[in-house]
C-alpha atoms as a PDB file:
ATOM      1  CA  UNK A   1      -4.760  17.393  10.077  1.00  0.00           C
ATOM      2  CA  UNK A   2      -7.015  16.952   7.606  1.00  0.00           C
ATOM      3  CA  UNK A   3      -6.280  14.092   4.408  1.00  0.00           C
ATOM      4  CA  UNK A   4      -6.540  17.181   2.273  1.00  0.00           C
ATOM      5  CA  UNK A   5      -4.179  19.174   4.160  1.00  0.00           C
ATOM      6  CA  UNK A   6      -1.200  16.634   4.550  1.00  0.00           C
ATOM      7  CA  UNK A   7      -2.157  16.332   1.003  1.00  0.00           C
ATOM      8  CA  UNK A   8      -0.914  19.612   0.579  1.00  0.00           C
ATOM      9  CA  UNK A   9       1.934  19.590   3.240  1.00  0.00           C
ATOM     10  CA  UNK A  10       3.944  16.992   1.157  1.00  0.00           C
ATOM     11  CA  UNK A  11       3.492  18.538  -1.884  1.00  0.00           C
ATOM     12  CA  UNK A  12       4.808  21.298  -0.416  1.00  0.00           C
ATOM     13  CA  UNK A  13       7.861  19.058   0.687  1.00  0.00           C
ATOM     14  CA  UNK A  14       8.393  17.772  -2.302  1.00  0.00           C
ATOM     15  CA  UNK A  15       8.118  20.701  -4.332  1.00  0.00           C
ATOM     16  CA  UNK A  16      10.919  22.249  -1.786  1.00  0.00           C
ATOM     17  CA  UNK A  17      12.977  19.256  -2.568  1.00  0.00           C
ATOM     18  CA  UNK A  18      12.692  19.623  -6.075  1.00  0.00           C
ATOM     19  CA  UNK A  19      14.069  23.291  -6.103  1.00  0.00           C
ATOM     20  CA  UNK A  20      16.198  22.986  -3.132  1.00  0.00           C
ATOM     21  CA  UNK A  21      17.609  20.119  -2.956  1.00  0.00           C
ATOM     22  CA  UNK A  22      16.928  19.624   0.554  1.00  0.00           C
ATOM     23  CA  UNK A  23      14.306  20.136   3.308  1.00  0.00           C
ATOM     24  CA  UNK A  24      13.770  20.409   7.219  1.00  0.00           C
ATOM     25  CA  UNK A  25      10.394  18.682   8.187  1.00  0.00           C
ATOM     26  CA  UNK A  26       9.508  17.945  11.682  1.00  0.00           C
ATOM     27  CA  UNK A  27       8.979  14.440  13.316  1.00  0.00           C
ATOM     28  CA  UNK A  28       5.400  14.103  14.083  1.00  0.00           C
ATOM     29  CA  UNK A  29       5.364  10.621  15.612  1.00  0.00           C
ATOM     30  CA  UNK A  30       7.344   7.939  17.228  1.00  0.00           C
ATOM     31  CA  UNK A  31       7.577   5.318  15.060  1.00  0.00           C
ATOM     32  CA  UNK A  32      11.030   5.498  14.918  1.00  0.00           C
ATOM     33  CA  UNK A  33      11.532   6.275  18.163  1.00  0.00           C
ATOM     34  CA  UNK A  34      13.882   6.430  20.068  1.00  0.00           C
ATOM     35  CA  UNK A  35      16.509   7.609  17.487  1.00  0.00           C
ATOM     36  CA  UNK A  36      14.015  10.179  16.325  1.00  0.00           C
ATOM     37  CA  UNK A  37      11.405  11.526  18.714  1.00  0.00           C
ATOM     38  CA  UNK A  38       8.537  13.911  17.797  1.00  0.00           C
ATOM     39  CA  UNK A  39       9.547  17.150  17.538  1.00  0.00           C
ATOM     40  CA  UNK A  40      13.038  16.543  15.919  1.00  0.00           C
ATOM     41  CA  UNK A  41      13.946  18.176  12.997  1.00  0.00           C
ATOM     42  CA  UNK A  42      14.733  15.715  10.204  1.00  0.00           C
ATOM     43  CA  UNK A  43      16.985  16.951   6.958  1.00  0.00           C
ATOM     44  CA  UNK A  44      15.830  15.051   3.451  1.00  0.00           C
ATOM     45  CA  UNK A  45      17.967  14.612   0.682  1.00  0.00           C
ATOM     46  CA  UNK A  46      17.526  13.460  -2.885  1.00  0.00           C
ATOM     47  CA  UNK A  47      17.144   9.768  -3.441  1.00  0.00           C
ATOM     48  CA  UNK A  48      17.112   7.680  -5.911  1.00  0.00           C
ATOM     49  CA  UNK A  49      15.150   4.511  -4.955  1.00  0.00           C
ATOM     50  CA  UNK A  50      17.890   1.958  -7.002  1.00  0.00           C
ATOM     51  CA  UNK A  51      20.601   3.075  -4.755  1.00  0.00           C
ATOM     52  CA  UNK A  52      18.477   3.093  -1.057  1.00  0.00           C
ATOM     53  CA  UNK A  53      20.212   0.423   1.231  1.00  0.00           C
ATOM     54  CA  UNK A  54      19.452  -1.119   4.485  1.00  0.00           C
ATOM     55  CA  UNK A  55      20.118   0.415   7.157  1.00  0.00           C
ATOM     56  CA  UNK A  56      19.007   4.052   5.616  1.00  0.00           C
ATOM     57  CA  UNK A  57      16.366   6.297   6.873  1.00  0.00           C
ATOM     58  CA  UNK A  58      13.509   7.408   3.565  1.00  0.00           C
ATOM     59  CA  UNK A  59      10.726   9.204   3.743  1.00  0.00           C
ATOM     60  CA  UNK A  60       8.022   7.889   1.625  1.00  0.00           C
ATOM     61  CA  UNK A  61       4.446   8.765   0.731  1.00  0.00           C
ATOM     62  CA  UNK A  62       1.538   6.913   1.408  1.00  0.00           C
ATOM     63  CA  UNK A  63      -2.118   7.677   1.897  1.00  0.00           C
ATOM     64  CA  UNK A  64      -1.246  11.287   1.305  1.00  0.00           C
ATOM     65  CA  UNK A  65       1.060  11.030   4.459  1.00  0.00           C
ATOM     66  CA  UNK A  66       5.022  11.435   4.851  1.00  0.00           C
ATOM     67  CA  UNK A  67       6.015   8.696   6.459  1.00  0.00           C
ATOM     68  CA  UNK A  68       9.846   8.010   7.842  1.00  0.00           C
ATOM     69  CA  UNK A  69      11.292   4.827   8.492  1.00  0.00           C
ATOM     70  CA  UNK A  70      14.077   2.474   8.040  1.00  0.00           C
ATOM     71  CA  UNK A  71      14.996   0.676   4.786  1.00  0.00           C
ATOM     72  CA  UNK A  72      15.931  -2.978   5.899  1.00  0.00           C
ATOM     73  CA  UNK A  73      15.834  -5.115   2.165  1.00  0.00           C
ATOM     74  CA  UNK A  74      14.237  -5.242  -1.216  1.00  0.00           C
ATOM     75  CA  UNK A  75      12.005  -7.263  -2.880  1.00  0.00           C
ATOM     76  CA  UNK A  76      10.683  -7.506  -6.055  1.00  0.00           C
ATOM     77  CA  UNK A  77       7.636  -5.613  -4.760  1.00  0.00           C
ATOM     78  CA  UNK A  78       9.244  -1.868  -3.583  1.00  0.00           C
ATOM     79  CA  UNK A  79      11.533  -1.415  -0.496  1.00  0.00           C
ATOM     80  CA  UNK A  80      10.840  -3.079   3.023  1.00  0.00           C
ATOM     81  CA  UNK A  81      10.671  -0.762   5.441  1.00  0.00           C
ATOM     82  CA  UNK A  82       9.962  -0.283   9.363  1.00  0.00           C
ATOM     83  CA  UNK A  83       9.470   2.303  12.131  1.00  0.00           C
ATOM     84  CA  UNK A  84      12.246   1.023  14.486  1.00  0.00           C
ATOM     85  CA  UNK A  85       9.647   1.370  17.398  1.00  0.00           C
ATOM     86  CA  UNK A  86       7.382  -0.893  15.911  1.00  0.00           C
ATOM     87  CA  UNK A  87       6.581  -4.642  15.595  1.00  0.00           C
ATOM     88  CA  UNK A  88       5.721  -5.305  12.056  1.00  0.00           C
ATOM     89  CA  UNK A  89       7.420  -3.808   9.091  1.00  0.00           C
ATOM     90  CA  UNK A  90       5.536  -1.922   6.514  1.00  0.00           C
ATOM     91  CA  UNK A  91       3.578  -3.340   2.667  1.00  0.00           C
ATOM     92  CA  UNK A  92       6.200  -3.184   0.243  1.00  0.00           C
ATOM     93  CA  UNK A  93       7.208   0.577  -0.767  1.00  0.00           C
ATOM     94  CA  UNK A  94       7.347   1.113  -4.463  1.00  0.00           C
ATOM     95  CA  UNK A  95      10.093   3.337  -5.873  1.00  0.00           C
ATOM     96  CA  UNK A  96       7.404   5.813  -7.122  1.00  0.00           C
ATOM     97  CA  UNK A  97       6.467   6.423  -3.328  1.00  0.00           C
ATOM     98  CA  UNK A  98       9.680   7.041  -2.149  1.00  0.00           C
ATOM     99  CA  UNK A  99      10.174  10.828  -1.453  1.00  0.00           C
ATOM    100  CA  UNK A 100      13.744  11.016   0.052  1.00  0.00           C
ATOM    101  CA  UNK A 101      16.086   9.953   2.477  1.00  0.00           C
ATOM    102  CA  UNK A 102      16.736  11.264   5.790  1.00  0.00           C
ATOM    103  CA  UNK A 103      20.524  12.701   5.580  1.00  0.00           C
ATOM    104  CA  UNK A 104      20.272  14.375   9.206  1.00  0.00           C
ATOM    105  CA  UNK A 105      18.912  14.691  12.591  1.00  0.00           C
ATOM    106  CA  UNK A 106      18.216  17.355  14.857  1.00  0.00           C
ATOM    107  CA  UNK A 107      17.414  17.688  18.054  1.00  0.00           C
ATOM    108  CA  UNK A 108      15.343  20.620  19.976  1.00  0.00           C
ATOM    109  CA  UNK A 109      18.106  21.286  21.983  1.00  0.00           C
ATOM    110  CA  UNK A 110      20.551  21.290  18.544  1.00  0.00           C
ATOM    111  CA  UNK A 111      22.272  18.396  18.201  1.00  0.00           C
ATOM    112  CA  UNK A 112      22.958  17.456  15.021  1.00  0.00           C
ATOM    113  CA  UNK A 113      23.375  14.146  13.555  1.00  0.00           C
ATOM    114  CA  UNK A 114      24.827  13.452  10.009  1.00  0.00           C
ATOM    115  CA  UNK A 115      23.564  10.225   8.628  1.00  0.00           C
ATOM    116  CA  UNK A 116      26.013  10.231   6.016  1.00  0.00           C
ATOM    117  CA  UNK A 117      28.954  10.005   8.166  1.00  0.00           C
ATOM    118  CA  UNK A 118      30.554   7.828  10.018  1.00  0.00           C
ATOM    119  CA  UNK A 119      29.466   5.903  12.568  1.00  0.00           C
ATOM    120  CA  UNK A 120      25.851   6.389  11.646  1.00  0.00           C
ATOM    121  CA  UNK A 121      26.141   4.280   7.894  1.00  0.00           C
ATOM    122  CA  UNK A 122      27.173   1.495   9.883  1.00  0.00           C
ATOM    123  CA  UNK A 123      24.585   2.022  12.958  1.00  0.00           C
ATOM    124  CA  UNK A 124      21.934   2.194  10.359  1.00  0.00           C
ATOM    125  CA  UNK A 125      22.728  -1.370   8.909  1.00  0.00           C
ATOM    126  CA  UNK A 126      23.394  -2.833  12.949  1.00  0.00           C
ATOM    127  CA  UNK A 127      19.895  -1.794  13.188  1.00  0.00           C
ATOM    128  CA  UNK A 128      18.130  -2.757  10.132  1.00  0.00           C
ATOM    129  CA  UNK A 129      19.778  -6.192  10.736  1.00  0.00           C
ATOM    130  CA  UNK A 130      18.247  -6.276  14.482  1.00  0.00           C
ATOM    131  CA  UNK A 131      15.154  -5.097  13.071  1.00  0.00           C
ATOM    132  CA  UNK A 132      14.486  -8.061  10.563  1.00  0.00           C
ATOM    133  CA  UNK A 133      15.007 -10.407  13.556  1.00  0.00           C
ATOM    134  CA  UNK A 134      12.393 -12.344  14.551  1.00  0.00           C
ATOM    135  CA  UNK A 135      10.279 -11.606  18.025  1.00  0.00           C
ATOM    136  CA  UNK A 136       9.404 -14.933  19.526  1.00  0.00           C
ATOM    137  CA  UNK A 137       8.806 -13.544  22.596  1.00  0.00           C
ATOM    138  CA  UNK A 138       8.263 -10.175  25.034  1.00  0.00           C
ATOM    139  CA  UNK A 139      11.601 -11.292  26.640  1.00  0.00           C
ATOM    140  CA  UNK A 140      13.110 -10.958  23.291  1.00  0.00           C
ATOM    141  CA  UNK A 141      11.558  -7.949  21.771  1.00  0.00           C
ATOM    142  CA  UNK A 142      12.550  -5.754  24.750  1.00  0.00           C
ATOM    143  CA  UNK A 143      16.491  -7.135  24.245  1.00  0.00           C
ATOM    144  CA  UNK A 144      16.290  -6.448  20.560  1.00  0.00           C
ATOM    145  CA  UNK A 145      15.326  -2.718  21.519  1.00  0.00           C
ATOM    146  CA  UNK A 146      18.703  -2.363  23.249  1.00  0.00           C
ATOM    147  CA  UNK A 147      21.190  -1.266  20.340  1.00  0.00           C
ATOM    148  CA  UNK A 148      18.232   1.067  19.240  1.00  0.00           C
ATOM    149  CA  UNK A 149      18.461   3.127  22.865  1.00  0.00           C
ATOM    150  CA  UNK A 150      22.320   2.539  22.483  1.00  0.00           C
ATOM    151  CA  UNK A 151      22.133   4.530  19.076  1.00  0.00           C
ATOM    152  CA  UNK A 152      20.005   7.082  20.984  1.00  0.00           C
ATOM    153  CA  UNK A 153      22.271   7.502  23.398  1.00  0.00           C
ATOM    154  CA  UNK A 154      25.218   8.398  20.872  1.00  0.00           C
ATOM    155  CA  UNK A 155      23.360  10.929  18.799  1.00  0.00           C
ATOM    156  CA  UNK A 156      21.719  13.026  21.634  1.00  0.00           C
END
């Protein structure tokens, strides 16, 4: 897709938002694999940026791209976020960038997962804490991947 047309696309989204309240969007990658895989239907909510938490799933803009991953702090700088299938977390998100959070997930076959209840809250922070953990080695990155396929398991 072309810069001018994802341009467009979340405008769109956020537009939809703004009216709605609420929006389906698809999963195009699998950065946050394996919780959410490409082709997943993702549900945004409102957000204000203050009150986004570890452990939560936003949906920010950058470059003209959506981009969903999972809070794990704050600095001074914007919100630190990471895809929780990759290695290195993301620059600093500013509050004007974030778009939304991600209050549900579903699957193609229909599963649904609400983010807002219980257990998922409390997954999300298990993970962001396992996320800000430092890889020293290949050993130890492939063991810290283990409550993220355990999560997987339990929403699909």
């Amino acid at each position: 897709m072309s810069s001018a047309k994802a341009e467009a696309s979340v405008d769109f989204v956020l537009v939809f938002l703004a009216r709605e309240g609420g929006a389906w969007v698809h999963a195009a990658s699998s950065s946050m694999a394996p919780l959410i895989q490409p082709g997943d239907q993702l549900r945004l909510g409102a957000l204000d940026p203050a009150s986004a938490r570890p452990g939560m799933i936003v949906a920010f803009r950058r470059d003209g791209t959506l981009i969903v991953h999972r809070v794990l702090g704050a600095t001074p700088a914007g919100l630190v976020t990471k895809g929780d299938a990759l290695v290195d977390a993301d620059a600093p998100v500013s509050a004007r960038e974030i778009v939304a959070r991600v209050v549900a997930i579903r699957s193609p076959g229909g599963r649904l997962m609400d983010l807002e209840r219980r257990p998922w809250p409390q997954i999300g922070r298990v993970l962001a804490g396992v996320a800000r953990m430092r890889r020293s080695n290949p050993t130890a990155w492939k063991a810290l991947r283990i409550p993220f396929y355990l999560a997987a398991v339990l929403g699909r």
